[in-house]
Protein backbone atom coordinates (compact mmCIF):
# COMPACT_ATOMS: atom_id res chain seq x y z
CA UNK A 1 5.85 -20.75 -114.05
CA UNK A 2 4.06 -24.06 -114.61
CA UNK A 3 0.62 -23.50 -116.10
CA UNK A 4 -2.50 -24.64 -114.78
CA UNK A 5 -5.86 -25.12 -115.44
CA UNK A 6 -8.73 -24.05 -113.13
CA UNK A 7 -11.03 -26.40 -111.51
CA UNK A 8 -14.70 -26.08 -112.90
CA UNK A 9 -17.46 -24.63 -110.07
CA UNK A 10 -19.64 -26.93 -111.75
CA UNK A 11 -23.09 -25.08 -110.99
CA UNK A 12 -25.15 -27.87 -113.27
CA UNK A 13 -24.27 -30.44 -111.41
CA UNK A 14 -24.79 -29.20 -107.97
CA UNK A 15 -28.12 -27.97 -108.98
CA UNK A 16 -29.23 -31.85 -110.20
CA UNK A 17 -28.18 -32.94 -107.21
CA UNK A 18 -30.05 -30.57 -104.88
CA UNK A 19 -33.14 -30.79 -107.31
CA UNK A 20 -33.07 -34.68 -106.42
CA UNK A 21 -33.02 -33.72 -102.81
CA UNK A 22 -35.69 -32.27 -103.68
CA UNK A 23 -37.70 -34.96 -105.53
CA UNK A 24 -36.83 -37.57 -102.51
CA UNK A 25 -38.54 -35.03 -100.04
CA UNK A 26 -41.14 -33.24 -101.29
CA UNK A 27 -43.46 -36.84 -101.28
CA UNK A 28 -42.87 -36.96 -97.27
CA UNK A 29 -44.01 -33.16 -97.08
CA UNK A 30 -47.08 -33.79 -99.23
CA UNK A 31 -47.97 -36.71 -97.32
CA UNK A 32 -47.58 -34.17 -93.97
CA UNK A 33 -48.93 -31.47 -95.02
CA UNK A 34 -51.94 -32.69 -97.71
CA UNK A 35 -50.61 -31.13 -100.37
CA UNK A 36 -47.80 -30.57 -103.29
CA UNK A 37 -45.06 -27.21 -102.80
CA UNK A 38 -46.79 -24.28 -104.82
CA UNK A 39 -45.21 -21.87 -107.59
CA UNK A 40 -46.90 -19.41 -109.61
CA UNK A 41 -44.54 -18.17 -112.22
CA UNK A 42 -46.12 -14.66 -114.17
CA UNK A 43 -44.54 -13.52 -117.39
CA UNK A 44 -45.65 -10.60 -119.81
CA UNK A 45 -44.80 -10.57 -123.55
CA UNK A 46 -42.74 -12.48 -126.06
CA UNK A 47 -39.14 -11.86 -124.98
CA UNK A 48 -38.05 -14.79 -126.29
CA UNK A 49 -34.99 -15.84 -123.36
CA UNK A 50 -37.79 -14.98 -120.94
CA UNK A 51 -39.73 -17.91 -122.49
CA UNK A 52 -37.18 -19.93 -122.54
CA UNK A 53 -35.97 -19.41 -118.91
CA UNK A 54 -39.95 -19.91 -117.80
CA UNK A 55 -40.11 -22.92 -119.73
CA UNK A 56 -36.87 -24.29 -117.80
CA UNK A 57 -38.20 -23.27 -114.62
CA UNK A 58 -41.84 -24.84 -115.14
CA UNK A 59 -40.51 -27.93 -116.37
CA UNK A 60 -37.84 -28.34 -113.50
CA UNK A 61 -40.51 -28.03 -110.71
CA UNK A 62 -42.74 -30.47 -112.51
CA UNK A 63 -39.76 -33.23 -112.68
CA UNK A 64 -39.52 -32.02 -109.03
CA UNK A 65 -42.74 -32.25 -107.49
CA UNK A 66 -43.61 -28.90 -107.25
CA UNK A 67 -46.98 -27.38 -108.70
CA UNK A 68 -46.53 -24.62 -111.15
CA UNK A 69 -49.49 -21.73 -111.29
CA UNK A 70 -47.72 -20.00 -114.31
CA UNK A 71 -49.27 -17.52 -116.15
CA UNK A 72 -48.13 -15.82 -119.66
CA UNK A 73 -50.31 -12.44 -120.06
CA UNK A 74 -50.06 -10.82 -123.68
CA UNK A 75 -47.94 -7.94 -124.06
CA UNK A 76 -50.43 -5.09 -123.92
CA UNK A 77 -51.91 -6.02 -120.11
CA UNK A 78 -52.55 -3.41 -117.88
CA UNK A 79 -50.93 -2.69 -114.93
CA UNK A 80 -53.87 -3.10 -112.58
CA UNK A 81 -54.82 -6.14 -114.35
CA UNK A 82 -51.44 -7.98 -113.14
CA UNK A 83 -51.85 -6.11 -109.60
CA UNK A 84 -55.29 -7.75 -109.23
CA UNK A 85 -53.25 -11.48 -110.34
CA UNK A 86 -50.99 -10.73 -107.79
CA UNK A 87 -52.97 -10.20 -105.28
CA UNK A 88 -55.21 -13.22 -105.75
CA UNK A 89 -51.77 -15.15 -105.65
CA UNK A 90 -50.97 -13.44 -102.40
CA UNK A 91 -54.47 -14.85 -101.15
CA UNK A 92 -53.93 -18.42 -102.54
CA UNK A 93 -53.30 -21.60 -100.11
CA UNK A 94 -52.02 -23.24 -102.42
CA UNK A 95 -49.48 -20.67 -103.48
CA UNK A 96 -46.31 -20.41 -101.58
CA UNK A 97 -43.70 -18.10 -104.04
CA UNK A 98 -44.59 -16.21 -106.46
CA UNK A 99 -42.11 -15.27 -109.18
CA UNK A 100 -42.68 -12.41 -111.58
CA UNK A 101 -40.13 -12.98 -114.78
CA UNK A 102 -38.18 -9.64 -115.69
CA UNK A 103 -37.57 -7.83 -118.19
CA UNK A 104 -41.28 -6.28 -118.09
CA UNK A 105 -42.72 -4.45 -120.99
CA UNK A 106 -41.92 -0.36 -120.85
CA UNK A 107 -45.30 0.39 -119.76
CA UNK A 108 -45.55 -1.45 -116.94
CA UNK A 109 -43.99 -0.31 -113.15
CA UNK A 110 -41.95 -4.01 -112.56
CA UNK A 111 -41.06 -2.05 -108.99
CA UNK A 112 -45.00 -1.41 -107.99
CA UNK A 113 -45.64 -5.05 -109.13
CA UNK A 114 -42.64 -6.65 -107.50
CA UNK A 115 -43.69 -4.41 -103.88
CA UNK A 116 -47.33 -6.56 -104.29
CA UNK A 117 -46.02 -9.67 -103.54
CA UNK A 118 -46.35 -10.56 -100.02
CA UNK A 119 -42.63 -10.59 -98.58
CA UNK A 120 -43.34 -14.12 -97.82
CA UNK A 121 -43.73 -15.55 -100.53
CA UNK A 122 -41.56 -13.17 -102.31
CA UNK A 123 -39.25 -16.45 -103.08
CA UNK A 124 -37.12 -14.61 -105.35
CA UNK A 125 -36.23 -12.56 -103.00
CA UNK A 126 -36.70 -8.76 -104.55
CA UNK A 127 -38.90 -7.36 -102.46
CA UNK A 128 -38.23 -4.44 -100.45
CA UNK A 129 -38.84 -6.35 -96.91
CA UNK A 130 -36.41 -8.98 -98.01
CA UNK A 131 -33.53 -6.54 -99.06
CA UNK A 132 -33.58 -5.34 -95.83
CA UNK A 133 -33.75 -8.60 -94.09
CA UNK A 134 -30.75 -9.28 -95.79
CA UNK A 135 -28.95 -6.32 -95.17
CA UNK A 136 -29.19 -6.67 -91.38
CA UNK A 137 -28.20 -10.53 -91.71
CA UNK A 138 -32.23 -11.62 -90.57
CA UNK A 139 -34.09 -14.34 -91.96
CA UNK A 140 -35.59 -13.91 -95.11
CA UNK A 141 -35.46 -14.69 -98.94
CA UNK A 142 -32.06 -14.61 -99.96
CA UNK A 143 -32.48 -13.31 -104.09
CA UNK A 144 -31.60 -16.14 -105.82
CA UNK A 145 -28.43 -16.15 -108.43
CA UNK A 146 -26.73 -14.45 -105.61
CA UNK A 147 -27.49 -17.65 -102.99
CA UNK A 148 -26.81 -19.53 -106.22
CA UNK A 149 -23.02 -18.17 -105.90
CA UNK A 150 -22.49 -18.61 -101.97
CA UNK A 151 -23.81 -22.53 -102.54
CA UNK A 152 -21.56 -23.26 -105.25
CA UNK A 153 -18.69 -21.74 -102.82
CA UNK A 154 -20.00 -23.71 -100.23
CA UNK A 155 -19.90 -27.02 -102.09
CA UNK A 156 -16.26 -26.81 -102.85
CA UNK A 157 -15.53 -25.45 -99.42
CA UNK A 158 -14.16 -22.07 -100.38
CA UNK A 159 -13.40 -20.17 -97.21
CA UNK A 160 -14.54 -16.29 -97.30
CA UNK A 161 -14.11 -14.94 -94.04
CA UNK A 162 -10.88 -12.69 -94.38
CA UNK A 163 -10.56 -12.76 -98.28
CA UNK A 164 -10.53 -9.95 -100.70
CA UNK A 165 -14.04 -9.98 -102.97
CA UNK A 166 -14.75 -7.80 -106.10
CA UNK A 167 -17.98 -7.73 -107.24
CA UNK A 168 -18.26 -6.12 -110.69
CA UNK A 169 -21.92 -4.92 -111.14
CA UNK A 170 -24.25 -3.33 -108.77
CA UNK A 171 -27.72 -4.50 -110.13
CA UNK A 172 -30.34 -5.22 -107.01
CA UNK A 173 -30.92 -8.89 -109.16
CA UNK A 174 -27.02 -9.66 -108.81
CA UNK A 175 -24.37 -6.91 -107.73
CA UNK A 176 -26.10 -5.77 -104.43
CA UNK A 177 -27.48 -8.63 -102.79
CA UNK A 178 -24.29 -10.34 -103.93
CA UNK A 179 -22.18 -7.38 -102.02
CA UNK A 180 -24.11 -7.85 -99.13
CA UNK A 181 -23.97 -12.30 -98.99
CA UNK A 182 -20.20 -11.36 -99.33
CA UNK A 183 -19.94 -9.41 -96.59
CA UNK A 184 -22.41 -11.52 -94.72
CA UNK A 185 -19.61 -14.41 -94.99
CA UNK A 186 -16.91 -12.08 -93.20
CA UNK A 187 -15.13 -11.55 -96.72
CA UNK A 188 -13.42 -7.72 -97.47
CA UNK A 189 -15.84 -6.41 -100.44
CA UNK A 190 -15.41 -4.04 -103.24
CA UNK A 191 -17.48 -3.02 -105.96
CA UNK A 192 -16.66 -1.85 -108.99
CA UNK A 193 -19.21 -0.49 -111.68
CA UNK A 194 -19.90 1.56 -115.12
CA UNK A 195 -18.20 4.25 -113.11
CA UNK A 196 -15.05 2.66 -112.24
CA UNK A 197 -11.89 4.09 -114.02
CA UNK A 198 -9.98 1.36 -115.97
CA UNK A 199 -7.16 1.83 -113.90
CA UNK A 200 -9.03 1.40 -110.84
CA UNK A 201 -10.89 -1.63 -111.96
CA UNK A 202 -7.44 -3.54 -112.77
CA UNK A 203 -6.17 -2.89 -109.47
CA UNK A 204 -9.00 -4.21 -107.99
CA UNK A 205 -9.66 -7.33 -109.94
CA UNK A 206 -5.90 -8.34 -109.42
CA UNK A 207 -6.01 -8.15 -106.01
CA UNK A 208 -9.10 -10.08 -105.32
CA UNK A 209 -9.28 -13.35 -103.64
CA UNK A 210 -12.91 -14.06 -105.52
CA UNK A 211 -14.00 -12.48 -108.25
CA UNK A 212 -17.99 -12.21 -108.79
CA UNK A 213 -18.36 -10.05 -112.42
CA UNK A 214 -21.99 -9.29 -113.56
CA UNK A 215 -22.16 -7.02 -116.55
CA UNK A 216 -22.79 -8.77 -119.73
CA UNK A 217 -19.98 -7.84 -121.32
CA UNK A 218 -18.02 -11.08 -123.51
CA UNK A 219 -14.85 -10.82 -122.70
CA UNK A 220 -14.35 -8.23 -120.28
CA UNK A 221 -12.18 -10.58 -117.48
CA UNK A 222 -8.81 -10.69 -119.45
CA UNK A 223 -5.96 -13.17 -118.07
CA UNK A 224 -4.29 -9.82 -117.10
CA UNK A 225 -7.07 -8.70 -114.84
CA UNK A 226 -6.78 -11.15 -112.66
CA UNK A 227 -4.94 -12.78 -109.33
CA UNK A 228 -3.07 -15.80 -109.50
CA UNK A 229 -5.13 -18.77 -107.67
CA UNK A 230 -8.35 -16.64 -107.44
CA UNK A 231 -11.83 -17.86 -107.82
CA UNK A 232 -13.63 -16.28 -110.48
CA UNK A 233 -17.28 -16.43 -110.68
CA UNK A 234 -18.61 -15.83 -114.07
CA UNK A 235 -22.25 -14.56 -113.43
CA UNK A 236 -22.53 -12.63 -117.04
CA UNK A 237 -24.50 -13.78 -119.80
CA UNK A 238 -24.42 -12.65 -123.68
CA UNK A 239 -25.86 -14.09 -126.67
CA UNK A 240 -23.04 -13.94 -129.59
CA UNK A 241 -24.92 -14.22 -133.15
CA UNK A 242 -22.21 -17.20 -135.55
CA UNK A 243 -22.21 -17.54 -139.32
CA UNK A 244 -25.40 -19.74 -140.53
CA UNK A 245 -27.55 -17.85 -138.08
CA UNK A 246 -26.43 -19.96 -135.01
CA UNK A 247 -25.43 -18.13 -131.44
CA UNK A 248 -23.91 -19.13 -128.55
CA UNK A 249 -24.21 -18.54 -124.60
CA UNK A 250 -20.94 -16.42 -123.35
CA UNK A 251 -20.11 -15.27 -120.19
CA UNK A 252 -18.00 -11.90 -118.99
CA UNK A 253 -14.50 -13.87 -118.46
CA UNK A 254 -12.60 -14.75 -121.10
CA UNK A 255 -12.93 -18.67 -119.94
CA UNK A 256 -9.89 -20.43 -121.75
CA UNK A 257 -6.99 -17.88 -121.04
CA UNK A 258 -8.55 -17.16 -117.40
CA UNK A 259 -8.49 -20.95 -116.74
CA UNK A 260 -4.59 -21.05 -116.98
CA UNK A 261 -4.52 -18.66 -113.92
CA UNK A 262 -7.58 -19.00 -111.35
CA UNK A 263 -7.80 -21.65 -108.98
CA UNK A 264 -11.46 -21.80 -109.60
CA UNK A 265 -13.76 -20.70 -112.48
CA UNK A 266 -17.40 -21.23 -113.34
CA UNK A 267 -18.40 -21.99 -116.84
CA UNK A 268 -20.94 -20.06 -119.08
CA UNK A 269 -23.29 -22.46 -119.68
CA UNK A 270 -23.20 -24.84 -116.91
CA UNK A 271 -21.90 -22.37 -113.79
CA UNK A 272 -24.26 -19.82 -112.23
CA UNK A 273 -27.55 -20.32 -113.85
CA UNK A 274 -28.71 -23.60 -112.93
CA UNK A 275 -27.95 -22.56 -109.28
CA UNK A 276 -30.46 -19.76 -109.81
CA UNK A 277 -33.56 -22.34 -110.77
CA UNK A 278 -32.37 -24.10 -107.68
CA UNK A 279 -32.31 -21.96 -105.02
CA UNK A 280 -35.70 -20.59 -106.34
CA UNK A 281 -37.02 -24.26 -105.65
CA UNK A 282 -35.30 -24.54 -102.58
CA UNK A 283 -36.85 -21.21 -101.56
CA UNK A 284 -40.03 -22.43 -102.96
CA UNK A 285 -40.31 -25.51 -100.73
CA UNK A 286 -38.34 -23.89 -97.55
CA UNK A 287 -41.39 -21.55 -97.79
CA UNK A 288 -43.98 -24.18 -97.96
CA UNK A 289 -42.86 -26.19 -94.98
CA UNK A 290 -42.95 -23.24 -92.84
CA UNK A 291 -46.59 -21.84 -94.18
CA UNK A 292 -47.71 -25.91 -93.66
CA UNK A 293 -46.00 -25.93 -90.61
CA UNK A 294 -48.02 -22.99 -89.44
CA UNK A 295 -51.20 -23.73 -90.50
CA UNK A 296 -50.26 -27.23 -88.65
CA UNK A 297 -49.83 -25.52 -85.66
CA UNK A 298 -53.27 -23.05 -85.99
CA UNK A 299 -55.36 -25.74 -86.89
């Protein structure tokens, strides 16, 4: 059999380019509408990849053109502080998603806080209302590594109706909503999770058509686990610690032996999460133009 090597989903490019799509239309919008797309990004505590991730986020909807109304409380806030923060949010014109950056610290109830975002501008798409807009295929915000994924399969015109899909997690951030986009797209889904027998998980992951794995596990997604020509979307993330105190990003798939097989393969860095900042911006701005739009219309 003549060996091959999988074509990159190349998530960091595709993101630049809809982030410039971006740039070259917000300046039309603002000159509509009288003012700039609106994000108010809240974090809690030090984790330090939360900072970093925040810090992307920020500095990508500056470059963009969209207004950032971050926040960074200190570790020990109280719940009903960040309830009353929301809710002023909620309230704001100016404001048009609000994002609250997870993990939360223990004390704090990230389900009562994510429920207090109003559903529209819930532009990460977690709420409740949302979930459920998705799950009977209405309009709504579409959570955003998930819509991150069904872009990137978009872009290189991957056909899902009809093909086999394993989706190996079953978080409500990734594994669920992505279940659910799957099915959306007329593809066959299976999930598999901390549950699934070995043997079980095997047989599924060599039969599928696309492969979506989620569980933060380096290296799980051997060669052997998986179909001939499938696409294999690489959604994990893991810090590995290297001699002289130096780490590295890794992703769930073993990436150099899986690339002789798949037809298509993300890379970790570079795949999934720069799709993630950008569909939060395109939700972001989608958002604004219909709360201008409105308000257009009202006044």
């Amino acid at each position: 059999m003549t060996s091959q090597t999988a074509q990159r989903l190349d998530g960091k490019a595709l993101a630049q380019k809809l982030n410039s799509e971006l740039k070259e239309r917000i300046p039309s919008l603002q000159a509509q509408f009288g003012r700039p797309p609106g994000l108010a990004v809240l974090m809690v505590g030090e984790d330090p990849a939360s900072a970093i991730y925040v810090r992307k986020k920020e500095r990508i909807c500056s470059e963009t053109g969209i207004t950032t109304f971050g926040r960074h409380f200190p570790t020990d806030t109280p719940q009903q502080e960040l309830e009353r923060f929301i809710d002023e949010l909620n309230q704001d014109e100016r404001v048009d998603g609000i994002l609250l950056q997870l993990p939360l610290p223990d004390h704090l109830d990230a389900s009562t806080l994510l429920y207090r975002i109003d559903p529209d501008k819930d532009v990460d798409g977690l709420h409740p209302a949302n979930f459920g807009r998705l799950v009977r295929s209405e309009m709504g915000w579409r959570s955003c590594t998930p819509a991150g994924v069904m872009r990137l399969l978009q872009e290189y015109q991957i056909d899902l109706p009809g093909k086999r899909a394993v989706v190996l997690g079953r978080s409500i951030l990734v594994g669920k909503p992505m279940s659910l986009m799957l099915l959306e797209a007329n593809a066959t889904v299976s999930m598999a999770h901390s549950y699934t027998s070995a043997e079980d998980l095997q047989s599924l992951t060599r039969n599928a058509d696309i492969l979506v794995t989620a569980v933060g596990q380096p290296g799980a997604i051997t060669k052997e686990m998986v179909k001939p020509g499938a696409v294999v979307v690489d959604v994990g993330i893991s810090r590995l610690n290297q001699a002289g105190g130096k780490s590295r990003i890794v992703g769930d798939v073993d990436f150099e032996a899986v690339a002789e097989i798949a037809q298509f393969l993300t890379p970790v860095p570079g795949g999934v999460g720069p799709m993630t900042v950008a569909m939060l911006l395109q939700n972001t701005v989608s958002s604004y133009s219909q709360r201008a739009s409105q308000k257009s219309l009202v006044g």
